[in-house]
C-alpha atoms as a PDB file:
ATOM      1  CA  UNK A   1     -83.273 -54.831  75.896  1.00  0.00           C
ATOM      2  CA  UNK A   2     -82.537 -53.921  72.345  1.00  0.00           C
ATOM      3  CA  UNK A   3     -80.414 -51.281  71.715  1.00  0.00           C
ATOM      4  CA  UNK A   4     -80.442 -49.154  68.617  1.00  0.00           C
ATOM      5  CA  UNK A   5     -77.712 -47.213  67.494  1.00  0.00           C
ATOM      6  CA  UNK A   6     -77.742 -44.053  65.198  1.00  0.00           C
ATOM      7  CA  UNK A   7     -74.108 -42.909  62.960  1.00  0.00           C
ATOM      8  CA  UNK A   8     -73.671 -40.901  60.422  1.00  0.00           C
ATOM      9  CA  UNK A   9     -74.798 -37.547  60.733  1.00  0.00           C
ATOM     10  CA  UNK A  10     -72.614 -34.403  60.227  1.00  0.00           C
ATOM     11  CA  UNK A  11     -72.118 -30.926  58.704  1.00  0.00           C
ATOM     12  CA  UNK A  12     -73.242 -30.916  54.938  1.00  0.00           C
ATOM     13  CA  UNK A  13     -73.712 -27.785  52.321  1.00  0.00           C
ATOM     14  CA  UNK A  14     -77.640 -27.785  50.713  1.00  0.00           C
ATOM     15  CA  UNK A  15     -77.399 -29.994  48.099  1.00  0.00           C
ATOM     16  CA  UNK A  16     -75.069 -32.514  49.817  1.00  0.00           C
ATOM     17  CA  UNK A  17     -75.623 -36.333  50.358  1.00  0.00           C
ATOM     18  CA  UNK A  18     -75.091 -38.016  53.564  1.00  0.00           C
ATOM     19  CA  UNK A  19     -75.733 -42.217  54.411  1.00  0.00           C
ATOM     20  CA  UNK A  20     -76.943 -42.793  57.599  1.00  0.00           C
ATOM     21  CA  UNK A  21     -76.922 -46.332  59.575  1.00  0.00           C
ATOM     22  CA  UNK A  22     -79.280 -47.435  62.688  1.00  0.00           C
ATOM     23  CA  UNK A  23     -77.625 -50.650  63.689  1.00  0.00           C
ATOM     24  CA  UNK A  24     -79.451 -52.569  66.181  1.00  0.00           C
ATOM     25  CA  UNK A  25     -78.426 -54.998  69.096  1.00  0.00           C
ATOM     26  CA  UNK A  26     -80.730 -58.261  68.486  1.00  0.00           C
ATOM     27  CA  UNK A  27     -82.158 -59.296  64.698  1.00  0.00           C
ATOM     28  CA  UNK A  28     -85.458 -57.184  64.900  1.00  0.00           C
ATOM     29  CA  UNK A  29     -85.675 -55.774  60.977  1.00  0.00           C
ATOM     30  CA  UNK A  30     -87.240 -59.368  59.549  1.00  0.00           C
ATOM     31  CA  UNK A  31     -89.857 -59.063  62.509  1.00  0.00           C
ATOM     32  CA  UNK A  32     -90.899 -55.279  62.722  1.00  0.00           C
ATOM     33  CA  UNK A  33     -91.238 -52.535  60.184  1.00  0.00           C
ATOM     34  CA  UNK A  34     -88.133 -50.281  60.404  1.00  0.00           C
ATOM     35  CA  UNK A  35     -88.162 -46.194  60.518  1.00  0.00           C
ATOM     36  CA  UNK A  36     -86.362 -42.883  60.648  1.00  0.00           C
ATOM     37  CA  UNK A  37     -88.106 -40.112  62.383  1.00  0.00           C
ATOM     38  CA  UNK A  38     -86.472 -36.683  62.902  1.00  0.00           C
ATOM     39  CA  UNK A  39     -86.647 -33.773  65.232  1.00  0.00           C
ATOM     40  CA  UNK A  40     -85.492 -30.347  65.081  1.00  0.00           C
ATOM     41  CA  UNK A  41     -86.050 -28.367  67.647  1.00  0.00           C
ATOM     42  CA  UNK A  42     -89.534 -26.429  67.810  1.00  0.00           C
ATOM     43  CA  UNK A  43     -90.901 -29.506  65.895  1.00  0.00           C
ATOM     44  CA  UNK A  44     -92.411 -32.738  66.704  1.00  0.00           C
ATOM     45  CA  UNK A  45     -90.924 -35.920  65.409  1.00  0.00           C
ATOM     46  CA  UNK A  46     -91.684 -37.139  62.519  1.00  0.00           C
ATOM     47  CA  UNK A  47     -91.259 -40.043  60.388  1.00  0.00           C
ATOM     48  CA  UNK A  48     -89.949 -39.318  57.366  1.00  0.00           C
ATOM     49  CA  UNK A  49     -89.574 -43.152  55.918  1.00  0.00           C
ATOM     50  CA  UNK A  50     -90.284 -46.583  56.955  1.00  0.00           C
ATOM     51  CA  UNK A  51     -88.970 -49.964  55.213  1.00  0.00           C
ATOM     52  CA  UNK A  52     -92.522 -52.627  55.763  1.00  0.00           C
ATOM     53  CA  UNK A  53     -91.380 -56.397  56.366  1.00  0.00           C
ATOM     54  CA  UNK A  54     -92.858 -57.268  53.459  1.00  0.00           C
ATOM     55  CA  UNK A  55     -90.197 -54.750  51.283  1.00  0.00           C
ATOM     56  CA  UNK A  56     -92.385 -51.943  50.507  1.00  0.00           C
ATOM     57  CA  UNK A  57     -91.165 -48.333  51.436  1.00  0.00           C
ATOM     58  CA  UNK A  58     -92.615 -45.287  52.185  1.00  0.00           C
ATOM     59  CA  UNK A  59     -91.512 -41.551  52.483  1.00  0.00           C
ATOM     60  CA  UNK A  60     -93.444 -38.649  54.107  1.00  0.00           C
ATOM     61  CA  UNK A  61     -93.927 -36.210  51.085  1.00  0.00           C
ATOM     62  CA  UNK A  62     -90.820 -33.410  51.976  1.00  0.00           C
ATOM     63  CA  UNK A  63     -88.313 -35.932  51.640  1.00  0.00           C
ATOM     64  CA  UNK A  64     -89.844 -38.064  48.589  1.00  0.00           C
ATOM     65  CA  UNK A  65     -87.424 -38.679  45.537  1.00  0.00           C
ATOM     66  CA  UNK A  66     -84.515 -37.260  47.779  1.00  0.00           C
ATOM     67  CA  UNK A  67     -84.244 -39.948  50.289  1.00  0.00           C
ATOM     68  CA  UNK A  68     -84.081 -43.358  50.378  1.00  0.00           C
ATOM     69  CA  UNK A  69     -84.583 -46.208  53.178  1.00  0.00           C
ATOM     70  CA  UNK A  70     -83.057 -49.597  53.328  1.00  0.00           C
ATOM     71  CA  UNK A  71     -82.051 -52.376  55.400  1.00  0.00           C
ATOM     72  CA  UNK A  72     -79.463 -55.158  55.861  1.00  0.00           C
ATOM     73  CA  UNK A  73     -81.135 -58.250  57.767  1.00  0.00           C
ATOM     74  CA  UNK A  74     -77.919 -60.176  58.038  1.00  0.00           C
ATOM     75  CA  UNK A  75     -76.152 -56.872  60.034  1.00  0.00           C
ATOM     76  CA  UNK A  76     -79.466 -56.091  61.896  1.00  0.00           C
ATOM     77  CA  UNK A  77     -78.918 -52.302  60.305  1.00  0.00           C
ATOM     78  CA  UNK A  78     -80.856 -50.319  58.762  1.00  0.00           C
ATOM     79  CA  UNK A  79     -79.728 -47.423  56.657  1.00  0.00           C
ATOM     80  CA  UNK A  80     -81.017 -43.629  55.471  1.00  0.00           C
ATOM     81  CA  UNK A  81     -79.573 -42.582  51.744  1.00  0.00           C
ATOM     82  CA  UNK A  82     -80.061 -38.581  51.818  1.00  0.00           C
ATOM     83  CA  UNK A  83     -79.427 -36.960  48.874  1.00  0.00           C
ATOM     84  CA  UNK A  84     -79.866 -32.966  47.535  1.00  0.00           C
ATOM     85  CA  UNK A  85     -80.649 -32.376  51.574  1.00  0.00           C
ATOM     86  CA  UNK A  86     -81.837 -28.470  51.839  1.00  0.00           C
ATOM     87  CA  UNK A  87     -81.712 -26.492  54.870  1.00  0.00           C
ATOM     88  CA  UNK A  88     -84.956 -27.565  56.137  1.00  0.00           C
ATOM     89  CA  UNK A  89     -83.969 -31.811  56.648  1.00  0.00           C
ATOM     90  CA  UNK A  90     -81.341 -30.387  59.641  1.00  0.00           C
ATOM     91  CA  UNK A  91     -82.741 -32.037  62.477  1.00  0.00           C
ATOM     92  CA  UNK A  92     -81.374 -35.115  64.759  1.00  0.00           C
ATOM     93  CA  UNK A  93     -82.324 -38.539  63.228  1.00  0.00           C
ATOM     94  CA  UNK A  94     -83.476 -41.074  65.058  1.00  0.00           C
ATOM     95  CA  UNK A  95     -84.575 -44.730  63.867  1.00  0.00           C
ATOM     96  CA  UNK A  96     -86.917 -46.931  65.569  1.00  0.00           C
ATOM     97  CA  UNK A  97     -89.994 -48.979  64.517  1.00  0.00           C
ATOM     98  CA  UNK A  98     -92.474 -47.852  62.826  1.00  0.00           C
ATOM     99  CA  UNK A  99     -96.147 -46.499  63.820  1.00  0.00           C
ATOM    100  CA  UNK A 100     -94.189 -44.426  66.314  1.00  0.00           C
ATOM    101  CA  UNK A 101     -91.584 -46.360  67.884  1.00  0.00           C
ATOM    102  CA  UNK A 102     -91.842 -49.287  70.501  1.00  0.00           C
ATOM    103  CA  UNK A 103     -87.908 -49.648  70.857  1.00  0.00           C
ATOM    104  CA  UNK A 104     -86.232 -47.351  73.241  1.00  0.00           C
ATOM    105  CA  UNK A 105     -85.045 -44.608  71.322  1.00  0.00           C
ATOM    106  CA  UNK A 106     -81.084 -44.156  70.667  1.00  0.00           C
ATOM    107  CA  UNK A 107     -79.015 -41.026  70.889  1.00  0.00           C
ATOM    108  CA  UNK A 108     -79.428 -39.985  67.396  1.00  0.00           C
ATOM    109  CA  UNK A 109     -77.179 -38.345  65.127  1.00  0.00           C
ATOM    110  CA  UNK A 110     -78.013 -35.052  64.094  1.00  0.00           C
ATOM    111  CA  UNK A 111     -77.545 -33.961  60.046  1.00  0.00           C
ATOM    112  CA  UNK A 112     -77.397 -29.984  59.939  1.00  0.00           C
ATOM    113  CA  UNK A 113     -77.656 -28.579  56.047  1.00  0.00           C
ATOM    114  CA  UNK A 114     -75.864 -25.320  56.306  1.00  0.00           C
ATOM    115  CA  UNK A 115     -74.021 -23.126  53.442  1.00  0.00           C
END
């Protein structure tokens, strides 16, 4: 069973930066590509970025230029740069693999942009 594990989250003003880190229980991230999805509530989950295993990275179109997705093979984590977050990126993150997520999904950590 691998176990994924979500930190990072917290209280940030619009405009803020937070780092978020998925770390993962068995070496999956050379094997599968890696994603963070998010869901507020009254919304579906969606991904918002995925890392490919071939390096390539990809970022639905609210979060483009603002976020950025990377990994760290050697510490099986995988981690979400947010940067100028507005009110609307509040949600709980999630990661998981990508085309929708195979891995049971972790806890979470919610981000909630608030002035």
């Amino acid at each position: 069973q691998v176990q994924l594990v979500e930190s990072g989250g917290g209280l940030v003003q619009p405009g803020g930066s937070l780092r978020l880190s998925c770390a993962a229980s068995e070496s999956i991230f050379r094997t599968y590509g890696m994603g963070w999805y998010r869901q507020a509530p009254g919304f579906s989950r969606e991904l918002v970025a995925l890392a490919t295993t071939d390096g390539t990275t990809h970022y639905a179109e609210p979060v483009k230029g603002r976020f950025a997705i990377s990994r760290d093979n050697t510490k099986n984590t995988l981690y979400l740069q947010m940067n100028s977050l507005k009110l609307e990126d509040t949600a709980v993150y999630y990661c998981n693999t990508g085309g929708g997520g195979f891995l049971p999904w972790g806890q979470g950590t919610q981000v909630t942009v608030s002035s």
